[in-house]
Protein backbone atom coordinates (compact mmCIF):
# COMPACT_ATOMS: atom_id res chain seq x y z
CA UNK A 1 3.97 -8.05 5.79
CA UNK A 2 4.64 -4.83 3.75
CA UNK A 3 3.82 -4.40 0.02
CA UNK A 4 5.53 -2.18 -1.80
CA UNK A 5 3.29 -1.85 -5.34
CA UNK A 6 5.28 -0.77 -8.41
CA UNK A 7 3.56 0.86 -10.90
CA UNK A 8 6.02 0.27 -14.64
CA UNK A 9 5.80 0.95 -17.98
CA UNK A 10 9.26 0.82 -20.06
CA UNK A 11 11.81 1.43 -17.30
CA UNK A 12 14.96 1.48 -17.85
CA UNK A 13 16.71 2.02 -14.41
CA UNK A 14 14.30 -0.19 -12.69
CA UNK A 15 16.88 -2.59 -11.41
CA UNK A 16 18.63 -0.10 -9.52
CA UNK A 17 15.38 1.04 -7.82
CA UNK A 18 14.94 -2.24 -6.58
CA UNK A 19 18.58 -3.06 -5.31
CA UNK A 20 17.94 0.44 -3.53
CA UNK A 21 14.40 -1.05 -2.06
CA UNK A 22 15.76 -3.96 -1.33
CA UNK A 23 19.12 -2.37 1.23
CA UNK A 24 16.44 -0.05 2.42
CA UNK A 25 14.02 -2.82 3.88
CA UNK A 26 16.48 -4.50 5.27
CA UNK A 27 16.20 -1.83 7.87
CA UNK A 28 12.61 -2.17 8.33
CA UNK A 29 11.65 -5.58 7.87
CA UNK A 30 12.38 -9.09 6.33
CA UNK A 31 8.64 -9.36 5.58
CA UNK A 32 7.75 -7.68 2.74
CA UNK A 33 7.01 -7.87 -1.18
CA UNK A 34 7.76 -6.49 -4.10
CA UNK A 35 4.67 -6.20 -6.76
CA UNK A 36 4.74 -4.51 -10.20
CA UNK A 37 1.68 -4.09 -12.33
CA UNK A 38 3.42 -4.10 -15.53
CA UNK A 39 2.21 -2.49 -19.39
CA UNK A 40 5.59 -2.50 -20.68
CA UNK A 41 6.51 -3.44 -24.42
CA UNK A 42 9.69 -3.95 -23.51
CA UNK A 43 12.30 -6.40 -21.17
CA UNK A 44 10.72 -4.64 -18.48
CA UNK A 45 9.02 -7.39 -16.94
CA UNK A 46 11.43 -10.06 -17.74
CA UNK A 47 14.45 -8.13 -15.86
CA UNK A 48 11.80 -7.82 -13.12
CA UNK A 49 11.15 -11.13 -12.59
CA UNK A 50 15.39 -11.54 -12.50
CA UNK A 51 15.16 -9.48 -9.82
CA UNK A 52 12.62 -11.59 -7.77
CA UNK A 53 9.76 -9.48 -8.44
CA UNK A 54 6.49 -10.48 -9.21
CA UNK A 55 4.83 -9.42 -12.04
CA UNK A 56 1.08 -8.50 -12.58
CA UNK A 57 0.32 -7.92 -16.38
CA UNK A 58 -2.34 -4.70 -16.14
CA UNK A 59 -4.97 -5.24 -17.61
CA UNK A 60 -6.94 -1.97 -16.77
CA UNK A 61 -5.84 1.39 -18.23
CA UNK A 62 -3.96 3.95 -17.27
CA UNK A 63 -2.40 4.74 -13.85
CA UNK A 64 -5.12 4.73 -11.68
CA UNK A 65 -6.46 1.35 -13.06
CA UNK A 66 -2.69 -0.08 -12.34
CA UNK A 67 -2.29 1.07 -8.92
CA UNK A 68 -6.14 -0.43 -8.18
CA UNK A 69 -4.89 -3.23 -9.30
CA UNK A 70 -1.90 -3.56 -7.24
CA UNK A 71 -3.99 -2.71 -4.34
CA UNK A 72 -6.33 -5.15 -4.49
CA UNK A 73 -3.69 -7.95 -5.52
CA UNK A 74 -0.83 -6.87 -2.70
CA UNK A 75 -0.97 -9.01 0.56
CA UNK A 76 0.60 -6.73 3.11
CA UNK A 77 -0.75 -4.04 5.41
CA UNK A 78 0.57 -1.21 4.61
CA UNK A 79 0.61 -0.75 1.02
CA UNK A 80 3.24 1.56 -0.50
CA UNK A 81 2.81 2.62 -3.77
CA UNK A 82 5.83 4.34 -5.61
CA UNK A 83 7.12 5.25 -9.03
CA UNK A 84 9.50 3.06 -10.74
CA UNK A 85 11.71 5.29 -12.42
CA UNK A 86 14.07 6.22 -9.05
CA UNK A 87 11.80 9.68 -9.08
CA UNK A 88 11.10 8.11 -5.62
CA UNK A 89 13.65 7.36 -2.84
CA UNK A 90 13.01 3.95 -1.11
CA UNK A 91 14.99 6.30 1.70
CA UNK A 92 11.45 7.80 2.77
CA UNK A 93 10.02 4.43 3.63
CA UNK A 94 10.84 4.37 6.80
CA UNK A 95 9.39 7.91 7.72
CA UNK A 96 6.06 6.28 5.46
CA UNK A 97 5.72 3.21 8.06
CA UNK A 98 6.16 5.54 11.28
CA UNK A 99 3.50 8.03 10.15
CA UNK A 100 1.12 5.19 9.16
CA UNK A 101 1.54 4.00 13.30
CA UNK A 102 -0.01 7.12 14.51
CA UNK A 103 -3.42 6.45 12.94
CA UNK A 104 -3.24 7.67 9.19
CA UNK A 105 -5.29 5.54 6.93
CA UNK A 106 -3.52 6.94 3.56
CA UNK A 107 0.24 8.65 3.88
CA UNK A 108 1.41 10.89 1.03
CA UNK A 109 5.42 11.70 0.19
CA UNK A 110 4.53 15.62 0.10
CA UNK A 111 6.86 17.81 -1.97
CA UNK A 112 5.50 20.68 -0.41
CA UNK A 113 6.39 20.89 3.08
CA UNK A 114 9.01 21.66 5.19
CA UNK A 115 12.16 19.29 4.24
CA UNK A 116 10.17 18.52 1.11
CA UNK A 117 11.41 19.10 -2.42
CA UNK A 118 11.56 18.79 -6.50
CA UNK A 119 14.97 18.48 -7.91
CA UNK A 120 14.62 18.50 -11.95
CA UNK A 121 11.77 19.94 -12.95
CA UNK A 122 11.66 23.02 -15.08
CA UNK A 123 9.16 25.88 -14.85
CA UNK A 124 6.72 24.42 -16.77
CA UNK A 125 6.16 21.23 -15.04
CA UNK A 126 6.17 23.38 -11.67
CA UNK A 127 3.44 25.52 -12.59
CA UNK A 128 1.30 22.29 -14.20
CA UNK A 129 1.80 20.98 -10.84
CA UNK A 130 1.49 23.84 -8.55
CA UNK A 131 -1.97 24.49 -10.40
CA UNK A 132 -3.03 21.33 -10.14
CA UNK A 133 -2.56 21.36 -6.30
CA UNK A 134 -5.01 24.74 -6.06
CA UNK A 135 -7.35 23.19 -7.98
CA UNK A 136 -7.53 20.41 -5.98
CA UNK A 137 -7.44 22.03 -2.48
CA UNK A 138 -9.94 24.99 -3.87
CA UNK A 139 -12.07 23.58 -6.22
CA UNK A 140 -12.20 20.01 -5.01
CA UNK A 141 -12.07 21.09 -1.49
CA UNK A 142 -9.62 17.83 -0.89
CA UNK A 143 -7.43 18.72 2.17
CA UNK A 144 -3.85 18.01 1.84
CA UNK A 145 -0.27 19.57 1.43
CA UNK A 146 0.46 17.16 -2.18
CA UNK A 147 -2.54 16.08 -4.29
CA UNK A 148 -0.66 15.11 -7.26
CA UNK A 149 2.58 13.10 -5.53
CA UNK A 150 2.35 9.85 -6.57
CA UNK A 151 4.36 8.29 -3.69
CA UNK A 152 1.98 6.75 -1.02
CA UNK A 153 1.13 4.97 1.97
CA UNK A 154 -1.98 2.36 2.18
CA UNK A 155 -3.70 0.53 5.06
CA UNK A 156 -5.46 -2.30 4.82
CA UNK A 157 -8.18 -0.51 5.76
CA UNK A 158 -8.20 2.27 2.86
CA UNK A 159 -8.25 -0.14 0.67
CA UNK A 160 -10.92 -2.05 2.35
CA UNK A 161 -12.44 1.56 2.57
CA UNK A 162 -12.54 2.83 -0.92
CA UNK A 163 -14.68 2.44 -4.00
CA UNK A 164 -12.84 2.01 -6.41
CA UNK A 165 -15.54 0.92 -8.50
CA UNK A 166 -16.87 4.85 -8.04
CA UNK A 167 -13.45 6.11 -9.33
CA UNK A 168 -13.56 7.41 -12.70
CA UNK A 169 -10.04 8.73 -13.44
CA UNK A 170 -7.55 6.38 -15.41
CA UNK A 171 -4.68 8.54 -15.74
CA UNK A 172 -3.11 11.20 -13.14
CA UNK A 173 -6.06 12.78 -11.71
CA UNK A 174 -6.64 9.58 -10.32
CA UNK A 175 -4.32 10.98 -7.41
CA UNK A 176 -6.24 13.57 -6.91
CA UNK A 177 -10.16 11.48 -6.91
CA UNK A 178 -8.66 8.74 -4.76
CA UNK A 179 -7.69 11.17 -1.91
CA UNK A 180 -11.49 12.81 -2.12
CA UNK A 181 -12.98 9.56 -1.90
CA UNK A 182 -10.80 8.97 1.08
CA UNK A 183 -11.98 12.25 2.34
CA UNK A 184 -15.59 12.16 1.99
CA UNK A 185 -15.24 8.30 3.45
CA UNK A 186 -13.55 9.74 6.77
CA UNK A 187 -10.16 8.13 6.56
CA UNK A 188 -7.70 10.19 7.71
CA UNK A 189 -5.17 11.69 5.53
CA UNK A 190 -1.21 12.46 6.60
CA UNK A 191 2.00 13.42 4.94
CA UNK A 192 5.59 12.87 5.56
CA UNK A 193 8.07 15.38 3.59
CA UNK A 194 9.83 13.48 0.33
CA UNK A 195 12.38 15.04 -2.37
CA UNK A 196 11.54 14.24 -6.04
CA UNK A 197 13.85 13.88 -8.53
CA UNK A 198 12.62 13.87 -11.70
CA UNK A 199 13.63 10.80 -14.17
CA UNK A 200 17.00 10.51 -15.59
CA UNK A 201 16.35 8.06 -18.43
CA UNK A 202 13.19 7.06 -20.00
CA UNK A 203 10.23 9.31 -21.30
CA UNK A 204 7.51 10.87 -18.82
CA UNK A 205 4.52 9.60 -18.99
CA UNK A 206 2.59 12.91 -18.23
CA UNK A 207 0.56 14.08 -21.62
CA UNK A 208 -1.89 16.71 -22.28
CA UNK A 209 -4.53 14.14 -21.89
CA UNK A 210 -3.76 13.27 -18.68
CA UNK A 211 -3.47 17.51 -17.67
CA UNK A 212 -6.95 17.81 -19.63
CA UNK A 213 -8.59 14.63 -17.68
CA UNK A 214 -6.90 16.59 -14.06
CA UNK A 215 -9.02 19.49 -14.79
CA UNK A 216 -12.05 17.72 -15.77
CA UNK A 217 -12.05 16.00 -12.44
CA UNK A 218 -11.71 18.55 -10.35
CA UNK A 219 -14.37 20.61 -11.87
CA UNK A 220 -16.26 17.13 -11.20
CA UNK A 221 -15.62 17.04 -7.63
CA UNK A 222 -15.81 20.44 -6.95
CA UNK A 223 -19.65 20.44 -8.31
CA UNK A 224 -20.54 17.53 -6.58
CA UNK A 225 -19.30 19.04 -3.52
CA UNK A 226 -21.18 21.83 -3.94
CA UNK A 227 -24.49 19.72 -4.91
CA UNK A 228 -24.09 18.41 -1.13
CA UNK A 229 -23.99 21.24 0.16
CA UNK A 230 -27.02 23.04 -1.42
CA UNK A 231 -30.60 22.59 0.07
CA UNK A 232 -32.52 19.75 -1.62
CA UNK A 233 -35.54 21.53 -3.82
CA UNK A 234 -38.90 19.71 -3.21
CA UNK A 235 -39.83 17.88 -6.21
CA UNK A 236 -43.07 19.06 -8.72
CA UNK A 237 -44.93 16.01 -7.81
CA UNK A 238 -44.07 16.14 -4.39
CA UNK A 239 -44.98 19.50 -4.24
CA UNK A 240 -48.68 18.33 -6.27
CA UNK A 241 -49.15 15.93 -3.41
CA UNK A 242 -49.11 18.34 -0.76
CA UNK A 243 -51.24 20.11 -2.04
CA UNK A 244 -54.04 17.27 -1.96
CA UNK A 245 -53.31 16.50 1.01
């Protein structure tokens, strides 16, 4: 079975995301689900359940706490997680499942290679993300071609893998802590090229706070990377105790 893990919060044009997951499957497999981890205050969840999906009311915060939560409640193997505001093409699914067969523990729609792309975003939300992505590869020291792409393959194993009981982001940056964790766990990483279009109804989700908490965690990585790599300094008392000896 495949699990396709729907993050949602107030979307409008989530119907016609899953009609388009739905057509797209049938070219993959008849063995699948559909599972949204829903804060909406809206008809989201009811016009989701219309559309035979099933519905798990978050009841973490944040982004990161609803895709850990989708994790941990899909049943499939893989796991594809995906926005729910058509910013994400069911079309790339395929190209997901095919990757995931030569060996790659986590996939990641990258918007930054070759046949990649963003179609909708102004300057300003190109350089947020185009920062973010140095930080991450520099400062983190996290090793791939889209940090902050939301769009992703899961195996079992990665999610058998992780702690997410170590993660600490809620919001975005959670993208970015999930893939170190991966790394310094020794799943492997891989990316298939995707196009992003941004939202055409609705309101992004992205705030300050969640740019603010990005920054903050890769300064937090990048320091405990760098505490593993320094020499470990011999204790006082240790130090006292030689010299009894």
């Amino acid at each position: 079975m495949i699990s396709v893990v729907l993050p949602t919060r107030n979307e409008p044009t989530v119907q016609d995301l899953i009609a388009q997951l739905r057509e797209t499957m049938k070219s993959v497999t008849t063995d699948y689900e559909i599972l949204a981890v829903d804060k909406s205050d809206d008809d989201t969840p009811s016009r989701l359940r219309r559309a035979g999906v099933d519905v798990l009311a978050q009841k973490s915060r944040g982004l990161g706490g609803a895709i850990i939560e989708g994790l941990r409640a899909a049943r499939g193997d893989p796991i594809l997680v995906m926005d729910a505001d058509l910013s994400h093409n069911p079309r790339f699914i395929p190209a997901f499942i095919k990757k995931s067969l030569e060996g790659f523990d986590i996939v990641v729609g990258s918007r930054r290679v070759g046949g990649g792309g963003i179609v909708g975003w102004g300057i300003y939300r190109r350089l947020v993300s185009w920062i973010g992505n140095v930080l991450g590869r520099v400062v983190a020291g996290v090793d791939a071609s889209d940090l902050t792409s939301g769009y992703r393959l899961y195996s079992r194993k990665a999610v058998g893998t992780l702690d997410f009981d170590r993660l600490r982001s809620s919001g975005y940056a959670f993208q970015l802590e999930v893939l170190a964790e991966a790394s310094e766990r020794g799943l492997r990483i891989g990316s298939v090229p995707i196009v992003f279009t941004d939202r055409s109804a609705g309101v992004s989700k992205l705030s300050r706070k969640d740019i603010f908490e990005f920054l903050l965690t890769a300064l937090r990585l990048g320091l405990r990377r760098l505490r593993h790599r320094l020499p470990k300094t011999p204790s006082l008392l240790n130090q006292d105790n030689d010299r009894e000896e």
